[in-house]
Protein backbone atom coordinates (compact mmCIF):
# COMPACT_ATOMS: atom_id res chain seq x y z
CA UNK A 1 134.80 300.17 159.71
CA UNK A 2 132.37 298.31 157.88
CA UNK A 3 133.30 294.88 156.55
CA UNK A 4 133.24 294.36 153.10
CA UNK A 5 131.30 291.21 151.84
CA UNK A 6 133.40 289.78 148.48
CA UNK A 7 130.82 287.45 146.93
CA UNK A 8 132.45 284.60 144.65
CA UNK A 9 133.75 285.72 141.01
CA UNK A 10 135.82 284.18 138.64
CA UNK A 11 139.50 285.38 138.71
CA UNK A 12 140.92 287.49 136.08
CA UNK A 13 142.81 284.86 134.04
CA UNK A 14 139.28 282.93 133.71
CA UNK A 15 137.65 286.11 132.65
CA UNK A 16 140.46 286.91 130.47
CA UNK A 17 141.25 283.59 128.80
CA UNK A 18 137.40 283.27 128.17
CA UNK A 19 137.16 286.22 126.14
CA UNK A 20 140.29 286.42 124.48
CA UNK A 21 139.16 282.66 123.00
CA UNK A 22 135.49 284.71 122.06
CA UNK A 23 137.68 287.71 120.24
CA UNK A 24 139.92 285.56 118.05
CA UNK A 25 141.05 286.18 115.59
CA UNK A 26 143.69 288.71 116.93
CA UNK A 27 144.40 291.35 114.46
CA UNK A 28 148.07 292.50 113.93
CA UNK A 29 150.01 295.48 113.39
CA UNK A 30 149.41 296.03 109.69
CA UNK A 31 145.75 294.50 109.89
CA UNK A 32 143.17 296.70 108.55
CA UNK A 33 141.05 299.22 110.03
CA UNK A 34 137.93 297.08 110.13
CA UNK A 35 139.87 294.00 111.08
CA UNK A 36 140.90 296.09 114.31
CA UNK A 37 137.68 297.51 114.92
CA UNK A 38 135.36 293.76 114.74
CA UNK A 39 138.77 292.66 117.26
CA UNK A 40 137.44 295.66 119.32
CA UNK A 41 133.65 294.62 119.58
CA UNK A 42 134.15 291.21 119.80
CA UNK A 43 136.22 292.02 123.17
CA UNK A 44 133.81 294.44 124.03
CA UNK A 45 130.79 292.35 123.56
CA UNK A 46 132.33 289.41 125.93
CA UNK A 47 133.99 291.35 128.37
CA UNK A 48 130.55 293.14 128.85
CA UNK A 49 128.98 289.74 129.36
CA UNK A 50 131.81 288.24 132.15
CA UNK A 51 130.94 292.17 134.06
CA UNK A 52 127.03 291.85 133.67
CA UNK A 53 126.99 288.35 134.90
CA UNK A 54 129.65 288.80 137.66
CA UNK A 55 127.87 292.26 139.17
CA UNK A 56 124.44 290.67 138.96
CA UNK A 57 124.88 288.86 142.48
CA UNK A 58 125.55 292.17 143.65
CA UNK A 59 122.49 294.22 142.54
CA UNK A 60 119.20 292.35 142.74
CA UNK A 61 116.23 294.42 141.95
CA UNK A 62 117.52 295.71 138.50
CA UNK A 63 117.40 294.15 135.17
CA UNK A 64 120.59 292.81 133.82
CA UNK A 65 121.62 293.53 130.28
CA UNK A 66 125.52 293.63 128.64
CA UNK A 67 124.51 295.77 125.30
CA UNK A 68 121.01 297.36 126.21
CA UNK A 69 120.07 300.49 125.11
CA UNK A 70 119.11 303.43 127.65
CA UNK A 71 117.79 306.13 127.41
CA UNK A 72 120.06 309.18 126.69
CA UNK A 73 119.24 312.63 126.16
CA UNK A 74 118.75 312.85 122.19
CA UNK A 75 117.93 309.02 122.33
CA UNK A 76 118.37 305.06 122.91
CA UNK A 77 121.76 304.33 122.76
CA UNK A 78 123.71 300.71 123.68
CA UNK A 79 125.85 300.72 126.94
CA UNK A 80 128.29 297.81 127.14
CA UNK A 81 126.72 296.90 130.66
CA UNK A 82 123.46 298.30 131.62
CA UNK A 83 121.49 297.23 134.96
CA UNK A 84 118.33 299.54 135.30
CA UNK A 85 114.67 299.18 136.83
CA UNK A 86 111.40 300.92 136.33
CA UNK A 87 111.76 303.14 139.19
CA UNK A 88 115.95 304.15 138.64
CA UNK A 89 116.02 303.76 135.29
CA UNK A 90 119.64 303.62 134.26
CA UNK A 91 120.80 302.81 137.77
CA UNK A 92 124.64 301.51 136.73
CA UNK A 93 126.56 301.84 133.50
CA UNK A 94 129.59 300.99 131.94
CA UNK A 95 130.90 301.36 128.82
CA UNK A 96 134.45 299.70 127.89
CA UNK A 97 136.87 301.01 125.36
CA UNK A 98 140.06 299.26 124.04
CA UNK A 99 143.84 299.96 122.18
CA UNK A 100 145.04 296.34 121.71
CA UNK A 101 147.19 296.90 118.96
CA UNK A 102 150.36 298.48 118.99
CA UNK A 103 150.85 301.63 116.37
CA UNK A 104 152.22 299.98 113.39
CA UNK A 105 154.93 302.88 112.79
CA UNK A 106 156.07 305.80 114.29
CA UNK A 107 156.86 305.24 118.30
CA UNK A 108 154.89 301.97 118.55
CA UNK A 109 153.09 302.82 121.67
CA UNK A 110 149.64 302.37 122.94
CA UNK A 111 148.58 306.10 122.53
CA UNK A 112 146.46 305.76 119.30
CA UNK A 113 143.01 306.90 119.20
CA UNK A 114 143.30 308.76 122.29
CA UNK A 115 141.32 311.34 121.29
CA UNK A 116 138.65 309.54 119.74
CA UNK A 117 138.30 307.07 123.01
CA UNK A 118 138.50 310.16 125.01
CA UNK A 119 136.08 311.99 123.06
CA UNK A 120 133.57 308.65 123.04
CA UNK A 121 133.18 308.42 126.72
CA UNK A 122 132.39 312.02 127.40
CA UNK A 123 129.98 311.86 124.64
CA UNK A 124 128.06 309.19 126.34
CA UNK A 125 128.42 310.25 130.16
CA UNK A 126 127.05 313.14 129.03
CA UNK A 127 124.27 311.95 127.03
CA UNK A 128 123.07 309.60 130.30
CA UNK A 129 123.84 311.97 132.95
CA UNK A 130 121.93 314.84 131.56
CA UNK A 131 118.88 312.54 131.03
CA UNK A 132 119.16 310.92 134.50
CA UNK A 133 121.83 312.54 136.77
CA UNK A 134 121.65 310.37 139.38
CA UNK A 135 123.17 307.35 137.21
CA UNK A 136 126.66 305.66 138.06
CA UNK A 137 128.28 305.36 134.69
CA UNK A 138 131.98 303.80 134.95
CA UNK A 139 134.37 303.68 132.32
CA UNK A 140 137.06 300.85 131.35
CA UNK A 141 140.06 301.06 128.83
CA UNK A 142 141.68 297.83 127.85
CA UNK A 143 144.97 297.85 127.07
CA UNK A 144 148.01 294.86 126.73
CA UNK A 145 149.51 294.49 129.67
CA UNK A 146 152.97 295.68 128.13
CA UNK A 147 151.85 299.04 127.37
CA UNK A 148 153.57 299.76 131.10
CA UNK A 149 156.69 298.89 130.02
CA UNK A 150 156.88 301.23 126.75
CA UNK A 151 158.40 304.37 128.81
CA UNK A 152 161.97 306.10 127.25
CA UNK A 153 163.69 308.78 128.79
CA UNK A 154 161.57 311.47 129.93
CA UNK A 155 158.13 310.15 128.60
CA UNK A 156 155.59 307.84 130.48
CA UNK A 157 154.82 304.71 129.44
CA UNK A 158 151.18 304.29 127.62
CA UNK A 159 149.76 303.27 130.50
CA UNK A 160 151.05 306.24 132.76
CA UNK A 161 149.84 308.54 129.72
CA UNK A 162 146.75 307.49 129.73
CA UNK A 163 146.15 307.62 133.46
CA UNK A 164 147.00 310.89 133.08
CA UNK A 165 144.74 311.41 129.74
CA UNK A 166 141.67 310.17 131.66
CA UNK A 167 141.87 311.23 135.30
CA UNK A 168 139.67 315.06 134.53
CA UNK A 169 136.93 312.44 133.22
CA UNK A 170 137.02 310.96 136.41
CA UNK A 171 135.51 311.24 140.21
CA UNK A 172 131.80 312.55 139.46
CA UNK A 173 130.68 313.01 143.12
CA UNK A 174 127.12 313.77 142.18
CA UNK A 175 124.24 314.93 140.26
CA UNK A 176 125.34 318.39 139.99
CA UNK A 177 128.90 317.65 139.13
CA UNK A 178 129.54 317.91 135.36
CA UNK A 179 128.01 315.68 132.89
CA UNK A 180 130.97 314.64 131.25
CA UNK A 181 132.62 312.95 133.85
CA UNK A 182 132.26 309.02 135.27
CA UNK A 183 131.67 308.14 138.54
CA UNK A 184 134.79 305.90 138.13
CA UNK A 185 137.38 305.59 135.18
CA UNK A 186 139.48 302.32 135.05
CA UNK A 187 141.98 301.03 132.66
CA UNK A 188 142.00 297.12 132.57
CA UNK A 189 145.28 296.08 131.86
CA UNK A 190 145.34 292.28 130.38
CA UNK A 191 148.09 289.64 129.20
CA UNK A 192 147.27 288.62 126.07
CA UNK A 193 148.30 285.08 126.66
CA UNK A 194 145.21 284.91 129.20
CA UNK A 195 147.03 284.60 131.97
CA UNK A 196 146.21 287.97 134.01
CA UNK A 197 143.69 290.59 134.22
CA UNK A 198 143.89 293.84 136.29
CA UNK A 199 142.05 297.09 136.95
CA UNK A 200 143.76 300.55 137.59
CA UNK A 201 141.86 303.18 139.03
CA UNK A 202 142.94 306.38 137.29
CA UNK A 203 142.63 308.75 140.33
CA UNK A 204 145.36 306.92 141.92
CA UNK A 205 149.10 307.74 141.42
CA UNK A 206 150.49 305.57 138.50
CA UNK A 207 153.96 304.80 137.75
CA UNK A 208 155.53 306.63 135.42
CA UNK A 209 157.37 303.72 134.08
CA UNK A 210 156.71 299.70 134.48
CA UNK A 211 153.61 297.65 136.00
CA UNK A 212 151.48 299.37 138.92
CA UNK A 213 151.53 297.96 141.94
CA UNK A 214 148.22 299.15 143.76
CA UNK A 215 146.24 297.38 140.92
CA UNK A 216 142.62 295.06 141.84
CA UNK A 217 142.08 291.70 140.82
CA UNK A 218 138.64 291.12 138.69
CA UNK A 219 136.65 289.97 142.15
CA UNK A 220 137.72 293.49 143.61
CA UNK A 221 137.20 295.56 140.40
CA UNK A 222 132.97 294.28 140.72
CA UNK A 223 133.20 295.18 144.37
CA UNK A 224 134.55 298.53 143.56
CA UNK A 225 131.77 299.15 141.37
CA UNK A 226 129.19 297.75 143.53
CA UNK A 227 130.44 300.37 145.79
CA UNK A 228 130.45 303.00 143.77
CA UNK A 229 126.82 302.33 143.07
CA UNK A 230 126.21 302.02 147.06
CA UNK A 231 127.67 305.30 147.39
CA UNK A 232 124.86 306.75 145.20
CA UNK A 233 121.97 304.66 146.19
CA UNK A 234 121.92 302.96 149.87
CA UNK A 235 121.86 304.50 152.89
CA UNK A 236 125.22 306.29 154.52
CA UNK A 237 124.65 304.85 157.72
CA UNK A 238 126.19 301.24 158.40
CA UNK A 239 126.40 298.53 161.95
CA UNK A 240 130.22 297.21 161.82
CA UNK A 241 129.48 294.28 160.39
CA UNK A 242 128.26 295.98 157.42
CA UNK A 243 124.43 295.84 157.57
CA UNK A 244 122.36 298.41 157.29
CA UNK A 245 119.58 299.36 160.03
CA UNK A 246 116.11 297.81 159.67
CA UNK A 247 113.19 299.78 159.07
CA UNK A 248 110.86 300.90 162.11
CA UNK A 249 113.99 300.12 164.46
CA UNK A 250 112.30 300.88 168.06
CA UNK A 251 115.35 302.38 169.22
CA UNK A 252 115.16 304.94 166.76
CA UNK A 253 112.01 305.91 169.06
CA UNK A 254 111.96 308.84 171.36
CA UNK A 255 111.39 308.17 174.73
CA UNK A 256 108.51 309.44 176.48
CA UNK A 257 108.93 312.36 179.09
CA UNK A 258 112.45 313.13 177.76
């Protein structure tokens, strides 16, 4: 098996903390609309920033932007994370959602605007994919940590839901599987006291009730994505200590008289 290389990240509490300070102020409950929604893109606009700068050691060659636009099908529109180059294009993309806020009445759960976040991200794998299919677009969902422990009687907690909401969207193998679906859905669960940052990959098998185990640190969320992209763009063939064959390799070279 071929050995991963981690390179050095910050851990998720640094990421965290670091944008949680950049978001302030926190709206509440009862905040407005608007209040909620410049909470939202403040997040966005610094999480996307820790993600570019973290998965730039991993992809030299392509141009670095949180919040460039890229080409879609009707036209330019902004991805949260975009690293492209003049002969990909859009080579990776990722475009980060968020429910922070519990709803202020009713069952006071995390499962608010489900069908607009839903409806967002197929929107814009779509747009990208149809325009250049051979794109790796992953998605992210932020949502308070405590949104795992929110399950009563026979329903899921708002985590478990949606893990369940998401995972169709999910697992886009290649550029003839659907347009509408990521390479890779995650949702990025995060303390809101800074101290801890995780990543849930929604193809695995959540719990229906409390805190996932088989959740990845921030370090292994970037290599997960670098990996993803690998998947779609290097070569399948590895040595076991994870490099990748050199070019013009004379043993590749058919012997004479044989």
């Amino acid at each position: 098996m071929a050995k991963r290389t981690t390179r050095k990240a910050p851990n998720g509490a640094q990421v965290i903390r670091r944008v949680l300070a950049a978001a302030v102020p926190r709206p509440r409950s009862e905040s407005s609309k608007e209040d909620k929604n410049k909470y939202a893109i403040r997040f966005a606009d610094k999480m996307g920033q820790e993600i570019a700068s973290a998965l730039a050691r991993h992809l030299p060659g392509t141009e670095c932007s949180p919040k460039r636009k890229s080409q879609s099908l009707r036209n330019a529109k902004q991805l949260d994370v975009n690293f492209s180059s003049p002969e990909m294009g859009l080579a990776l993309g990722l475009s980060l959602k968020s429910v922070h806020i519990r709803e202020g009445t009713g069952s006071r759960r995390y499962t608010h605007n489900k069908k607009r976040n839903e409806e967002e991200l197929r929107i814009e794998a779509s747009g990208y994919h149809k325009r250049q299919p051979y794109a790796v677009m992953i998605g992210v969902l932020f949502l308070p940590i405590d949104s795992c422990d929110d399950a009563k009687k026979n329903n899921s907690s708002s985590f478990g839901s949606w893990v369940r909401h998401l995972r169709p969207y999910s697992g886009r193998s290649g550029p003839h599987d659907d347009a509408d679906r990521f390479e890779k859905l995650y949702i990025a669960l995060y303390e809101p006291d800074g101290s801890d940052l995780r990543f849930f990959d929604v193809e695995s098998a959540p719990p229906k009730a409390g805190r996932p185990s088989n959740s990845l640190e921030f370090n292994e969320f970037i290599d997960a994505c670098h990996e993803t992209y690998n998947s779609r763009n290097s070569l399948d063939f590895t040595w076991d200590d994870g490099s990748e064959p050199v070019p013009n390799d004379e043993s590749d070279e058919s012997e004479s008289g044989q």
